[in-house]
C-alpha atoms as a PDB file:
ATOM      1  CA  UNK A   1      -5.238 -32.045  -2.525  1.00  0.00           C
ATOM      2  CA  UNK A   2      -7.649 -33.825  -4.065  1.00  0.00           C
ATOM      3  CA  UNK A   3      -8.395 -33.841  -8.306  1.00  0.00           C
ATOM      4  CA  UNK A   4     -11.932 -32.290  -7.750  1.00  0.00           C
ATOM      5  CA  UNK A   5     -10.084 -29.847  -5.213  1.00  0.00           C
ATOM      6  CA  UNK A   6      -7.668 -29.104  -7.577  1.00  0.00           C
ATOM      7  CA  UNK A   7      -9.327 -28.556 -10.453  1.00  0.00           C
ATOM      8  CA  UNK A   8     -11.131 -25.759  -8.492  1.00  0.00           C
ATOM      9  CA  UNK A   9      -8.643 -24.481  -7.397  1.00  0.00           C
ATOM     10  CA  UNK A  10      -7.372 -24.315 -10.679  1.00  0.00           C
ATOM     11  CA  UNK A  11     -10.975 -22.688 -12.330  1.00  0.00           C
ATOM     12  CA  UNK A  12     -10.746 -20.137  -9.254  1.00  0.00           C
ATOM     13  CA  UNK A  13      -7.163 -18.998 -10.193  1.00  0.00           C
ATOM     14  CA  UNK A  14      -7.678 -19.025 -13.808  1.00  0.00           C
ATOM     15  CA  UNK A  15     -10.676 -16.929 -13.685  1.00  0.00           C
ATOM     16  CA  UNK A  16      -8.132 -14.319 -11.495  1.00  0.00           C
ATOM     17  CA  UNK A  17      -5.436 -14.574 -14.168  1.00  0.00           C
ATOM     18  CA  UNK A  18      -8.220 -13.372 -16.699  1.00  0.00           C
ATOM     19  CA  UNK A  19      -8.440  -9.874 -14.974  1.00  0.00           C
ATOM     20  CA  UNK A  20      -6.116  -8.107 -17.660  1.00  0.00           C
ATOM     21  CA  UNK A  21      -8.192  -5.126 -18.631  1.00  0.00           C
ATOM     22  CA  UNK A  22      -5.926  -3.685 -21.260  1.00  0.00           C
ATOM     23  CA  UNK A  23      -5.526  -6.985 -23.352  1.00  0.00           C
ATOM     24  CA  UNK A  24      -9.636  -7.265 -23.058  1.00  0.00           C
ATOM     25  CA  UNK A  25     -10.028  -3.896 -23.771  1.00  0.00           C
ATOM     26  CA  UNK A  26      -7.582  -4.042 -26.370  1.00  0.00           C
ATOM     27  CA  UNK A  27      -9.556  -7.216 -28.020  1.00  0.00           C
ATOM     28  CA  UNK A  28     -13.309  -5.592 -27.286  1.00  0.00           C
ATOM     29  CA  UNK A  29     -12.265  -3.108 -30.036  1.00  0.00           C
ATOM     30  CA  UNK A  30     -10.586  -5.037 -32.446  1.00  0.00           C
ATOM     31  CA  UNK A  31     -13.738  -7.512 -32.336  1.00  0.00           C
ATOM     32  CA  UNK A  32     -16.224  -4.607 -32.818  1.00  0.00           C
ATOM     33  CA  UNK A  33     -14.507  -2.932 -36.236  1.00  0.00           C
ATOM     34  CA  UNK A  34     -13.634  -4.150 -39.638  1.00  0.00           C
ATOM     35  CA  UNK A  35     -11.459  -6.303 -40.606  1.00  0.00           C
ATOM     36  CA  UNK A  36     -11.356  -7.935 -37.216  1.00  0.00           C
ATOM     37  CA  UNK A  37     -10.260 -11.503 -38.001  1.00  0.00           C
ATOM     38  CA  UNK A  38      -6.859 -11.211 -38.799  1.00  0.00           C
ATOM     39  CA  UNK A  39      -6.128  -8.185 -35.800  1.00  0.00           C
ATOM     40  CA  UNK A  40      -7.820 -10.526 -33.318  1.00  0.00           C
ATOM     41  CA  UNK A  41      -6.139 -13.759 -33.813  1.00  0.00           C
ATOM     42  CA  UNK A  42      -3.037 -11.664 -33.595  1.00  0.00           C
ATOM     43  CA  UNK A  43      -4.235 -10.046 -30.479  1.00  0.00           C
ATOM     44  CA  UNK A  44      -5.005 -14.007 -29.162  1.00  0.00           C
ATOM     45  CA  UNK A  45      -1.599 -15.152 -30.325  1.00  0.00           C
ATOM     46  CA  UNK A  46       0.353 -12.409 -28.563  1.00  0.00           C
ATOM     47  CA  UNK A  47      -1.592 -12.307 -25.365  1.00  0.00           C
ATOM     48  CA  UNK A  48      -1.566 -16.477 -25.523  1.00  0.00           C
ATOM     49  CA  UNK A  49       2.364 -16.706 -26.179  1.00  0.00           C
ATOM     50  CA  UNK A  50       3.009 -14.314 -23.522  1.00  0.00           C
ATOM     51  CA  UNK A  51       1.149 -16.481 -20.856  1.00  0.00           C
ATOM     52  CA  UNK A  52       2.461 -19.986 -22.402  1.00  0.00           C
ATOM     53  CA  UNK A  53       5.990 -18.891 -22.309  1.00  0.00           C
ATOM     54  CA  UNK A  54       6.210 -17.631 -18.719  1.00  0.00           C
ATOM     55  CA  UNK A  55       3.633 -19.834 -17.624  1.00  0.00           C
ATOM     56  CA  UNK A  56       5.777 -22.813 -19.468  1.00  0.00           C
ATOM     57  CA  UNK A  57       8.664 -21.877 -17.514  1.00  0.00           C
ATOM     58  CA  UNK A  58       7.325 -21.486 -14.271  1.00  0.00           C
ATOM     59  CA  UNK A  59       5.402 -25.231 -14.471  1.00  0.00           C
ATOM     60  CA  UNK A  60       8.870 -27.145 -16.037  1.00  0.00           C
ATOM     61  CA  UNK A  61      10.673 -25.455 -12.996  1.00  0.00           C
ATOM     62  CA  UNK A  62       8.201 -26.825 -10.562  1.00  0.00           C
ATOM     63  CA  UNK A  63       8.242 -30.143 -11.597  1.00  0.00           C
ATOM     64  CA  UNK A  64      11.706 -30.074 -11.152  1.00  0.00           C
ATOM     65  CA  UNK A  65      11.822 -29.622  -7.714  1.00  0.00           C
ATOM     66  CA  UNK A  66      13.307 -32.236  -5.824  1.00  0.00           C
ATOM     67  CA  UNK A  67      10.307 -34.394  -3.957  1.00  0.00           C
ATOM     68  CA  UNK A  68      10.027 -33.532  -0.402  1.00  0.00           C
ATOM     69  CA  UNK A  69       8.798 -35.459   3.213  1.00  0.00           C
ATOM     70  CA  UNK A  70       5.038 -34.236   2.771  1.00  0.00           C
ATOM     71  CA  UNK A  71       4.338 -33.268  -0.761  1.00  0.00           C
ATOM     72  CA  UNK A  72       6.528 -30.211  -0.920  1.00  0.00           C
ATOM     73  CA  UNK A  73       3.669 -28.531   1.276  1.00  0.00           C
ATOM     74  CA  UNK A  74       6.187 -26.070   2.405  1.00  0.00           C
ATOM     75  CA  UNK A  75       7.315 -24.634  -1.231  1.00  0.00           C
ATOM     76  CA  UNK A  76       3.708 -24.433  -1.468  1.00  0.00           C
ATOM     77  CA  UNK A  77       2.900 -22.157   1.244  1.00  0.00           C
ATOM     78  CA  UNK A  78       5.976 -20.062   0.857  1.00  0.00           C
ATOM     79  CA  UNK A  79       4.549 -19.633  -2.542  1.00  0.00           C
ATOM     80  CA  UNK A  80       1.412 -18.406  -1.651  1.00  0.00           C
ATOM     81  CA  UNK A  81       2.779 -16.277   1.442  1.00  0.00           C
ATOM     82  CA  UNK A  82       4.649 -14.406  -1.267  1.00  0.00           C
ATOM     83  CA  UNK A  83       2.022 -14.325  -3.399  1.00  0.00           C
ATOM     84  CA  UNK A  84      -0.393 -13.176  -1.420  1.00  0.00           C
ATOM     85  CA  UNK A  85       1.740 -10.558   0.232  1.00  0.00           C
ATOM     86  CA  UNK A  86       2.342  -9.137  -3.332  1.00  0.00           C
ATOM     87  CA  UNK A  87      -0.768  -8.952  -3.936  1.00  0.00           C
ATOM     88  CA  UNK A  88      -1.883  -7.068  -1.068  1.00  0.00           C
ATOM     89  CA  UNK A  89       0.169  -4.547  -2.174  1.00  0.00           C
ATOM     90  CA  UNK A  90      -0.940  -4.651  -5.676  1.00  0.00           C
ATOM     91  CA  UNK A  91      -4.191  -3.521  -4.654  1.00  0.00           C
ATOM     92  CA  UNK A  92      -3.599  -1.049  -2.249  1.00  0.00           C
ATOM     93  CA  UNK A  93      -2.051   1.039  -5.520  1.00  0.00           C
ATOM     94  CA  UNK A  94      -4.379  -0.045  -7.785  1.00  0.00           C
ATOM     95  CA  UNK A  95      -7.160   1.515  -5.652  1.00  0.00           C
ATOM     96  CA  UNK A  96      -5.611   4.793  -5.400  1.00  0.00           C
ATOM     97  CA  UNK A  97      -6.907   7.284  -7.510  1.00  0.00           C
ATOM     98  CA  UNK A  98      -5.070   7.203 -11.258  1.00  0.00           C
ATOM     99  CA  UNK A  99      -6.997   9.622 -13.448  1.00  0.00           C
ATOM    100  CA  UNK A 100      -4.339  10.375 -15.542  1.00  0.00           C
ATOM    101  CA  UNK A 101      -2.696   7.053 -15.772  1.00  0.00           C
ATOM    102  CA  UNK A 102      -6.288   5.232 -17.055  1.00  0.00           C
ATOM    103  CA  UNK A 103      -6.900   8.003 -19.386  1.00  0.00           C
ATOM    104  CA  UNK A 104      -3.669   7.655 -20.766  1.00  0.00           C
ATOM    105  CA  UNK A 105      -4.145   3.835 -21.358  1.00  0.00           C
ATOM    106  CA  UNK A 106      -7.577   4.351 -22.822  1.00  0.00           C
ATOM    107  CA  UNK A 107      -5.817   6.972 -25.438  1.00  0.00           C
ATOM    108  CA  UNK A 108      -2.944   4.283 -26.138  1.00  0.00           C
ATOM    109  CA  UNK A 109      -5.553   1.624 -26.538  1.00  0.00           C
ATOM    110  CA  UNK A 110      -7.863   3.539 -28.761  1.00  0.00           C
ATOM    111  CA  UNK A 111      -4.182   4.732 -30.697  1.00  0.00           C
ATOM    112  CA  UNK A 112      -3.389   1.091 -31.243  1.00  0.00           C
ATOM    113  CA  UNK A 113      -6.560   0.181 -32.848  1.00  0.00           C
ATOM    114  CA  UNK A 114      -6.441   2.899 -35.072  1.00  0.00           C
ATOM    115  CA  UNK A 115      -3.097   2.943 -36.154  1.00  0.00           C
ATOM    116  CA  UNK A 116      -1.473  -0.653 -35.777  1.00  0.00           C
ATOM    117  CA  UNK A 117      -1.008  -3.277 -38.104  1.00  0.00           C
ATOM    118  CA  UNK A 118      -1.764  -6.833 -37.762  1.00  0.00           C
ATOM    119  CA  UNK A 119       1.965  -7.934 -36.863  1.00  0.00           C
ATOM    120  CA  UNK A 120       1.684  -5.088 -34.582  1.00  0.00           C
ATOM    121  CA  UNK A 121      -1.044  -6.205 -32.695  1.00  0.00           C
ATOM    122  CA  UNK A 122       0.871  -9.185 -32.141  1.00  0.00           C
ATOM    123  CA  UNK A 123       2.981  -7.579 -30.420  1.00  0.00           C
ATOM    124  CA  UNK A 124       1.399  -4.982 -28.312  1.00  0.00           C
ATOM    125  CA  UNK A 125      -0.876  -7.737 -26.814  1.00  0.00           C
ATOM    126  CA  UNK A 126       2.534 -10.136 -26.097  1.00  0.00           C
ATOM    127  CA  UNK A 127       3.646  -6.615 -23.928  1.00  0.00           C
ATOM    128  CA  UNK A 128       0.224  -6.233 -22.322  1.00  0.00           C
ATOM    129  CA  UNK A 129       0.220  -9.857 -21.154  1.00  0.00           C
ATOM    130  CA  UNK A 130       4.368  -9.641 -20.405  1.00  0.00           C
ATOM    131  CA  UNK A 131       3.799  -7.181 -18.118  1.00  0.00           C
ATOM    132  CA  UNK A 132       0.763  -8.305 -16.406  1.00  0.00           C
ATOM    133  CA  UNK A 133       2.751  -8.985 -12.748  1.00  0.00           C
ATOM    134  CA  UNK A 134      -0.940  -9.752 -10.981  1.00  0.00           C
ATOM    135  CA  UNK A 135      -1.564 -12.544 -13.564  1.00  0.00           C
ATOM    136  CA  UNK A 136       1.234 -14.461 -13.179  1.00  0.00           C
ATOM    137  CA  UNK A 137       1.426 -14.255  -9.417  1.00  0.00           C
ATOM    138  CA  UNK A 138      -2.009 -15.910  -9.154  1.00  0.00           C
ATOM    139  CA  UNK A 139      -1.105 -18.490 -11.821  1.00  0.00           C
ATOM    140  CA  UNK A 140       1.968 -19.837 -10.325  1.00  0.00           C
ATOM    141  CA  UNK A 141       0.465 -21.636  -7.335  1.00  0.00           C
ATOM    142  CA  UNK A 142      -2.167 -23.169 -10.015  1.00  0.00           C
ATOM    143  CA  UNK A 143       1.044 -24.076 -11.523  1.00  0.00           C
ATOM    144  CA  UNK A 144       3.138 -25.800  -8.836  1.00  0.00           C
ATOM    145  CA  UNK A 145       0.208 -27.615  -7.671  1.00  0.00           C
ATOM    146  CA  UNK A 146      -0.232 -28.915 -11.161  1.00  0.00           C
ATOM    147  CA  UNK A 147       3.165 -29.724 -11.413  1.00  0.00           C
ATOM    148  CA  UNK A 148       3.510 -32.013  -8.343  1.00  0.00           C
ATOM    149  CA  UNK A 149       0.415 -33.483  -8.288  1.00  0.00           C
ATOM    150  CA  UNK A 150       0.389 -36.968  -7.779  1.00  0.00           C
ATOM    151  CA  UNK A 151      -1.479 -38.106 -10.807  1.00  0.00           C
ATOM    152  CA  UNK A 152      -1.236 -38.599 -14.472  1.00  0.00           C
ATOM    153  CA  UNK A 153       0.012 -36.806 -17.236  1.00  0.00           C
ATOM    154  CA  UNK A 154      -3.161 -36.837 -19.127  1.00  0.00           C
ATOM    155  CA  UNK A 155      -5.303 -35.180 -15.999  1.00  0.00           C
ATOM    156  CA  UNK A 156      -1.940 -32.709 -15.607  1.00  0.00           C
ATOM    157  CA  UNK A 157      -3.169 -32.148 -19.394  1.00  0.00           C
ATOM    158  CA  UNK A 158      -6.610 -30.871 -18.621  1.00  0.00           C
ATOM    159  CA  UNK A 159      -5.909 -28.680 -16.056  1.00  0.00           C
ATOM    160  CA  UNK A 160      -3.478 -27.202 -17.995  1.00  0.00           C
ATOM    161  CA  UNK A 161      -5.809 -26.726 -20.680  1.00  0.00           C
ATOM    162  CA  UNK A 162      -8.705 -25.728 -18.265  1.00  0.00           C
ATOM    163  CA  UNK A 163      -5.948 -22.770 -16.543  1.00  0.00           C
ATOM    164  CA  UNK A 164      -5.172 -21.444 -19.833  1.00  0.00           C
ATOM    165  CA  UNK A 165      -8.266 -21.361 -21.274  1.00  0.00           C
ATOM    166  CA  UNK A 166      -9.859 -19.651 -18.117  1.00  0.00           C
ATOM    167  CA  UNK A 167      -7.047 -17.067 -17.996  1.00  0.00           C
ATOM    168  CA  UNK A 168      -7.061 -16.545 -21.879  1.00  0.00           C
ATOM    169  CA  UNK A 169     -10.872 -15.481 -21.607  1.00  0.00           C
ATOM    170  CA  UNK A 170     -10.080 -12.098 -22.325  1.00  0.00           C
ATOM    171  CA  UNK A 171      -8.658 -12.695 -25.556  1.00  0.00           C
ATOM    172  CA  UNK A 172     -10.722 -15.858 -26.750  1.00  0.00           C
ATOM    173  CA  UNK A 173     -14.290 -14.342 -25.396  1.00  0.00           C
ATOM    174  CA  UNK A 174     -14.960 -11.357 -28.161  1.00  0.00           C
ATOM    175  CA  UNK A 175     -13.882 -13.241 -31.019  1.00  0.00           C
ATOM    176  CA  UNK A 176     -16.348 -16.189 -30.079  1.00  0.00           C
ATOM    177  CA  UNK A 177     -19.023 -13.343 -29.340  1.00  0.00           C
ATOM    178  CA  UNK A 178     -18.373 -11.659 -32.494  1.00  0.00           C
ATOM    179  CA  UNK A 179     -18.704 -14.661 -34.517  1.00  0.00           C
ATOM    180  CA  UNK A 180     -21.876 -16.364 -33.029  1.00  0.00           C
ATOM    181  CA  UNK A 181     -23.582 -12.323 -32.815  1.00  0.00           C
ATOM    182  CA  UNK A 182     -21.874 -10.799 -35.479  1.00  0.00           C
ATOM    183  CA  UNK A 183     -22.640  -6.628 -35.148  1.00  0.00           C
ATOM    184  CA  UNK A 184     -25.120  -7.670 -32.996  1.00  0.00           C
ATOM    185  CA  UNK A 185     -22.337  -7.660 -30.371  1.00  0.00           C
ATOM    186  CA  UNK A 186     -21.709  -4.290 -31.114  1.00  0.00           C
ATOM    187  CA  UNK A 187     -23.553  -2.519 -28.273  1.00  0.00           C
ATOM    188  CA  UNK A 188     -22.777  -4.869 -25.878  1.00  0.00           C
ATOM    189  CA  UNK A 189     -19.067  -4.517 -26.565  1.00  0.00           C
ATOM    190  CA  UNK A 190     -19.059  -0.600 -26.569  1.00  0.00           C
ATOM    191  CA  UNK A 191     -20.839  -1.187 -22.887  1.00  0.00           C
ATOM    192  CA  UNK A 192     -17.706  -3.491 -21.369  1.00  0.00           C
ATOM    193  CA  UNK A 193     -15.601  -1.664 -22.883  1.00  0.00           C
ATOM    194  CA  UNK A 194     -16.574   1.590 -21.364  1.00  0.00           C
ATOM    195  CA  UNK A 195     -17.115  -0.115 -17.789  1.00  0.00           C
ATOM    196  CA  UNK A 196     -13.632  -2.267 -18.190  1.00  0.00           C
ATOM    197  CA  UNK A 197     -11.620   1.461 -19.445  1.00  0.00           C
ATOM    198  CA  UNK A 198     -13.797   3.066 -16.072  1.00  0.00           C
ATOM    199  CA  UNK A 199     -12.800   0.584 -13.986  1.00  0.00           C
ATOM    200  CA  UNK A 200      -9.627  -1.099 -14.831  1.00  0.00           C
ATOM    201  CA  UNK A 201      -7.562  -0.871 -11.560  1.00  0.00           C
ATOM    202  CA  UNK A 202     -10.762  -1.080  -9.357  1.00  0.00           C
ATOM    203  CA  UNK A 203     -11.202  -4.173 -11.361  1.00  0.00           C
ATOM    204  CA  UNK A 204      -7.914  -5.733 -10.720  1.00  0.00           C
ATOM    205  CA  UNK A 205      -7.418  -4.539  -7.207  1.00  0.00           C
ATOM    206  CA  UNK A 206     -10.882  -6.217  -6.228  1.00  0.00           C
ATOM    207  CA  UNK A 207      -9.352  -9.225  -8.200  1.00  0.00           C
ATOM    208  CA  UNK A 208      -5.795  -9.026  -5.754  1.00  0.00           C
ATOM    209  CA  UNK A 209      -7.421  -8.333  -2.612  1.00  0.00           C
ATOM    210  CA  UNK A 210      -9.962 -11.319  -2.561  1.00  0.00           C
ATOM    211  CA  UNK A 211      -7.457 -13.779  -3.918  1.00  0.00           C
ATOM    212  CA  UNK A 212      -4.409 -12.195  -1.845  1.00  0.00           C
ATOM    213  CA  UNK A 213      -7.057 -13.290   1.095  1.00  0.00           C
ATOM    214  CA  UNK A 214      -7.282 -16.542  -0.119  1.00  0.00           C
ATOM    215  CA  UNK A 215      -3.634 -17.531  -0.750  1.00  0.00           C
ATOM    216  CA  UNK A 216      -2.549 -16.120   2.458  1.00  0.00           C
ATOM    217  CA  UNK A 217      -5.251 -18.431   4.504  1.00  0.00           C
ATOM    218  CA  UNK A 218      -4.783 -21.432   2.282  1.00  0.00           C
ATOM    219  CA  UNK A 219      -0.711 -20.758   2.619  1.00  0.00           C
ATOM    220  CA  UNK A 220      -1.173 -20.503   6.758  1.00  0.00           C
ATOM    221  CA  UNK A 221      -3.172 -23.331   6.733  1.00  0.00           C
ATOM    222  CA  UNK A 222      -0.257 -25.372   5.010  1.00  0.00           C
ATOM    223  CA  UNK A 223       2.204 -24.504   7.710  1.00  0.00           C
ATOM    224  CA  UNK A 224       0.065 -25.279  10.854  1.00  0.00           C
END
């Protein structure tokens, strides 16, 4: 794969790793009360440590993986076979019907922001991220092709940097927006957030399907 290739490969995955509607949701309010500062960078380092640590795992194990005839295209596809096929079955639960289950996270959410404290927040976003299985799935083929990429560390760098910061979004997005807008962000927060809390496994089932699609045919394509 080429570096252009691969670095959209890695903005397409890292925008797919972003679909965490809890952890956004989660942020969304913190950003639109006061004091937000503190409870959001919290919220960032939580969600952010959770990603880095399993992330960091998953790309110093793939780099060292023995080199293999042909680029280790065959790890590759096996990796996004899997993937993929979890995936598919991701979203056929997530677009069942869970009325109860996304009221009950909306409640939890809306619990969290009222009662937690700032270490706390710290916290409930690392377990939001932890147990995100969708996100990591679609990161670790980002991940292995980063890792044995024939090219230099510093370019390994950036699209390390670009992955992370495209599947941080959630997290990094309504602090930015409340600093540059202030409470002018206000009503467009209380708008996502009542679309994300409508549609949160709609959201990340669409997310599964169209990128279980495209590991499968990209993993096929490896093998023959």
């Amino acid at each position: 794969m080429t570096i252009l290739g691969l670095a959209g490969q890695t903005a397409l995955l890292g925008v797919a790793a972003a679909f965490t509607p809890s952890l956004f949701a989660l942020q969304i309010l913190v950003c639109g009360g006061d004091p937000w500062k503190r409870r959001a960078l919290a919220v960032s380092i939580g969600g952010g440590a959770a990603f880095v640590i399993v992330g960091g795992l998953m790309f110093v194990g793939f780099a060292q993986l023995p080199t293999l005839p042909g680029g280790g295209g065959d790890v590759d596809a096996v990796l996004r076979l899997l993937g993929g096929a979890i995936l598919v079955a991701a979203a056929v639960l997530l677009f069942r019907p869970h009325p109860g289950l996304e009221h009950r996270v909306e409640s939890d959410i809306e619990g969290y922001v009222a009662r937690a404290s700032t270490w706390l927040f710290l916290g409930i976003a690392f377990a939001l991220s932890i147990k995100d299985l969708s996100s990591f799935v679609v990161l670790a083929p980002a991940l292995h092709d980063i890792a044995v990429a024939d090219t230099d560390v510093i370019i390994k760098a950036v699209l390390l940097v670009e992955l992370y910061a495209l599947a941080l979004s959630p997290v990094l997005a309504p602090p930015l927006a409340r600093l540059v807008f202030g409470h002018r962000a206000d009503a467009a927060f209380g708008k996502v957030y009542a679309f994300t809390m409508s549609h949160q496994f709609q959201l990340v089932g669409g997310m599964a399907a169209v990128i279980a699609v495209y590991l499968i045919a990209s993993g096929l394509a490896l093998l023959f």
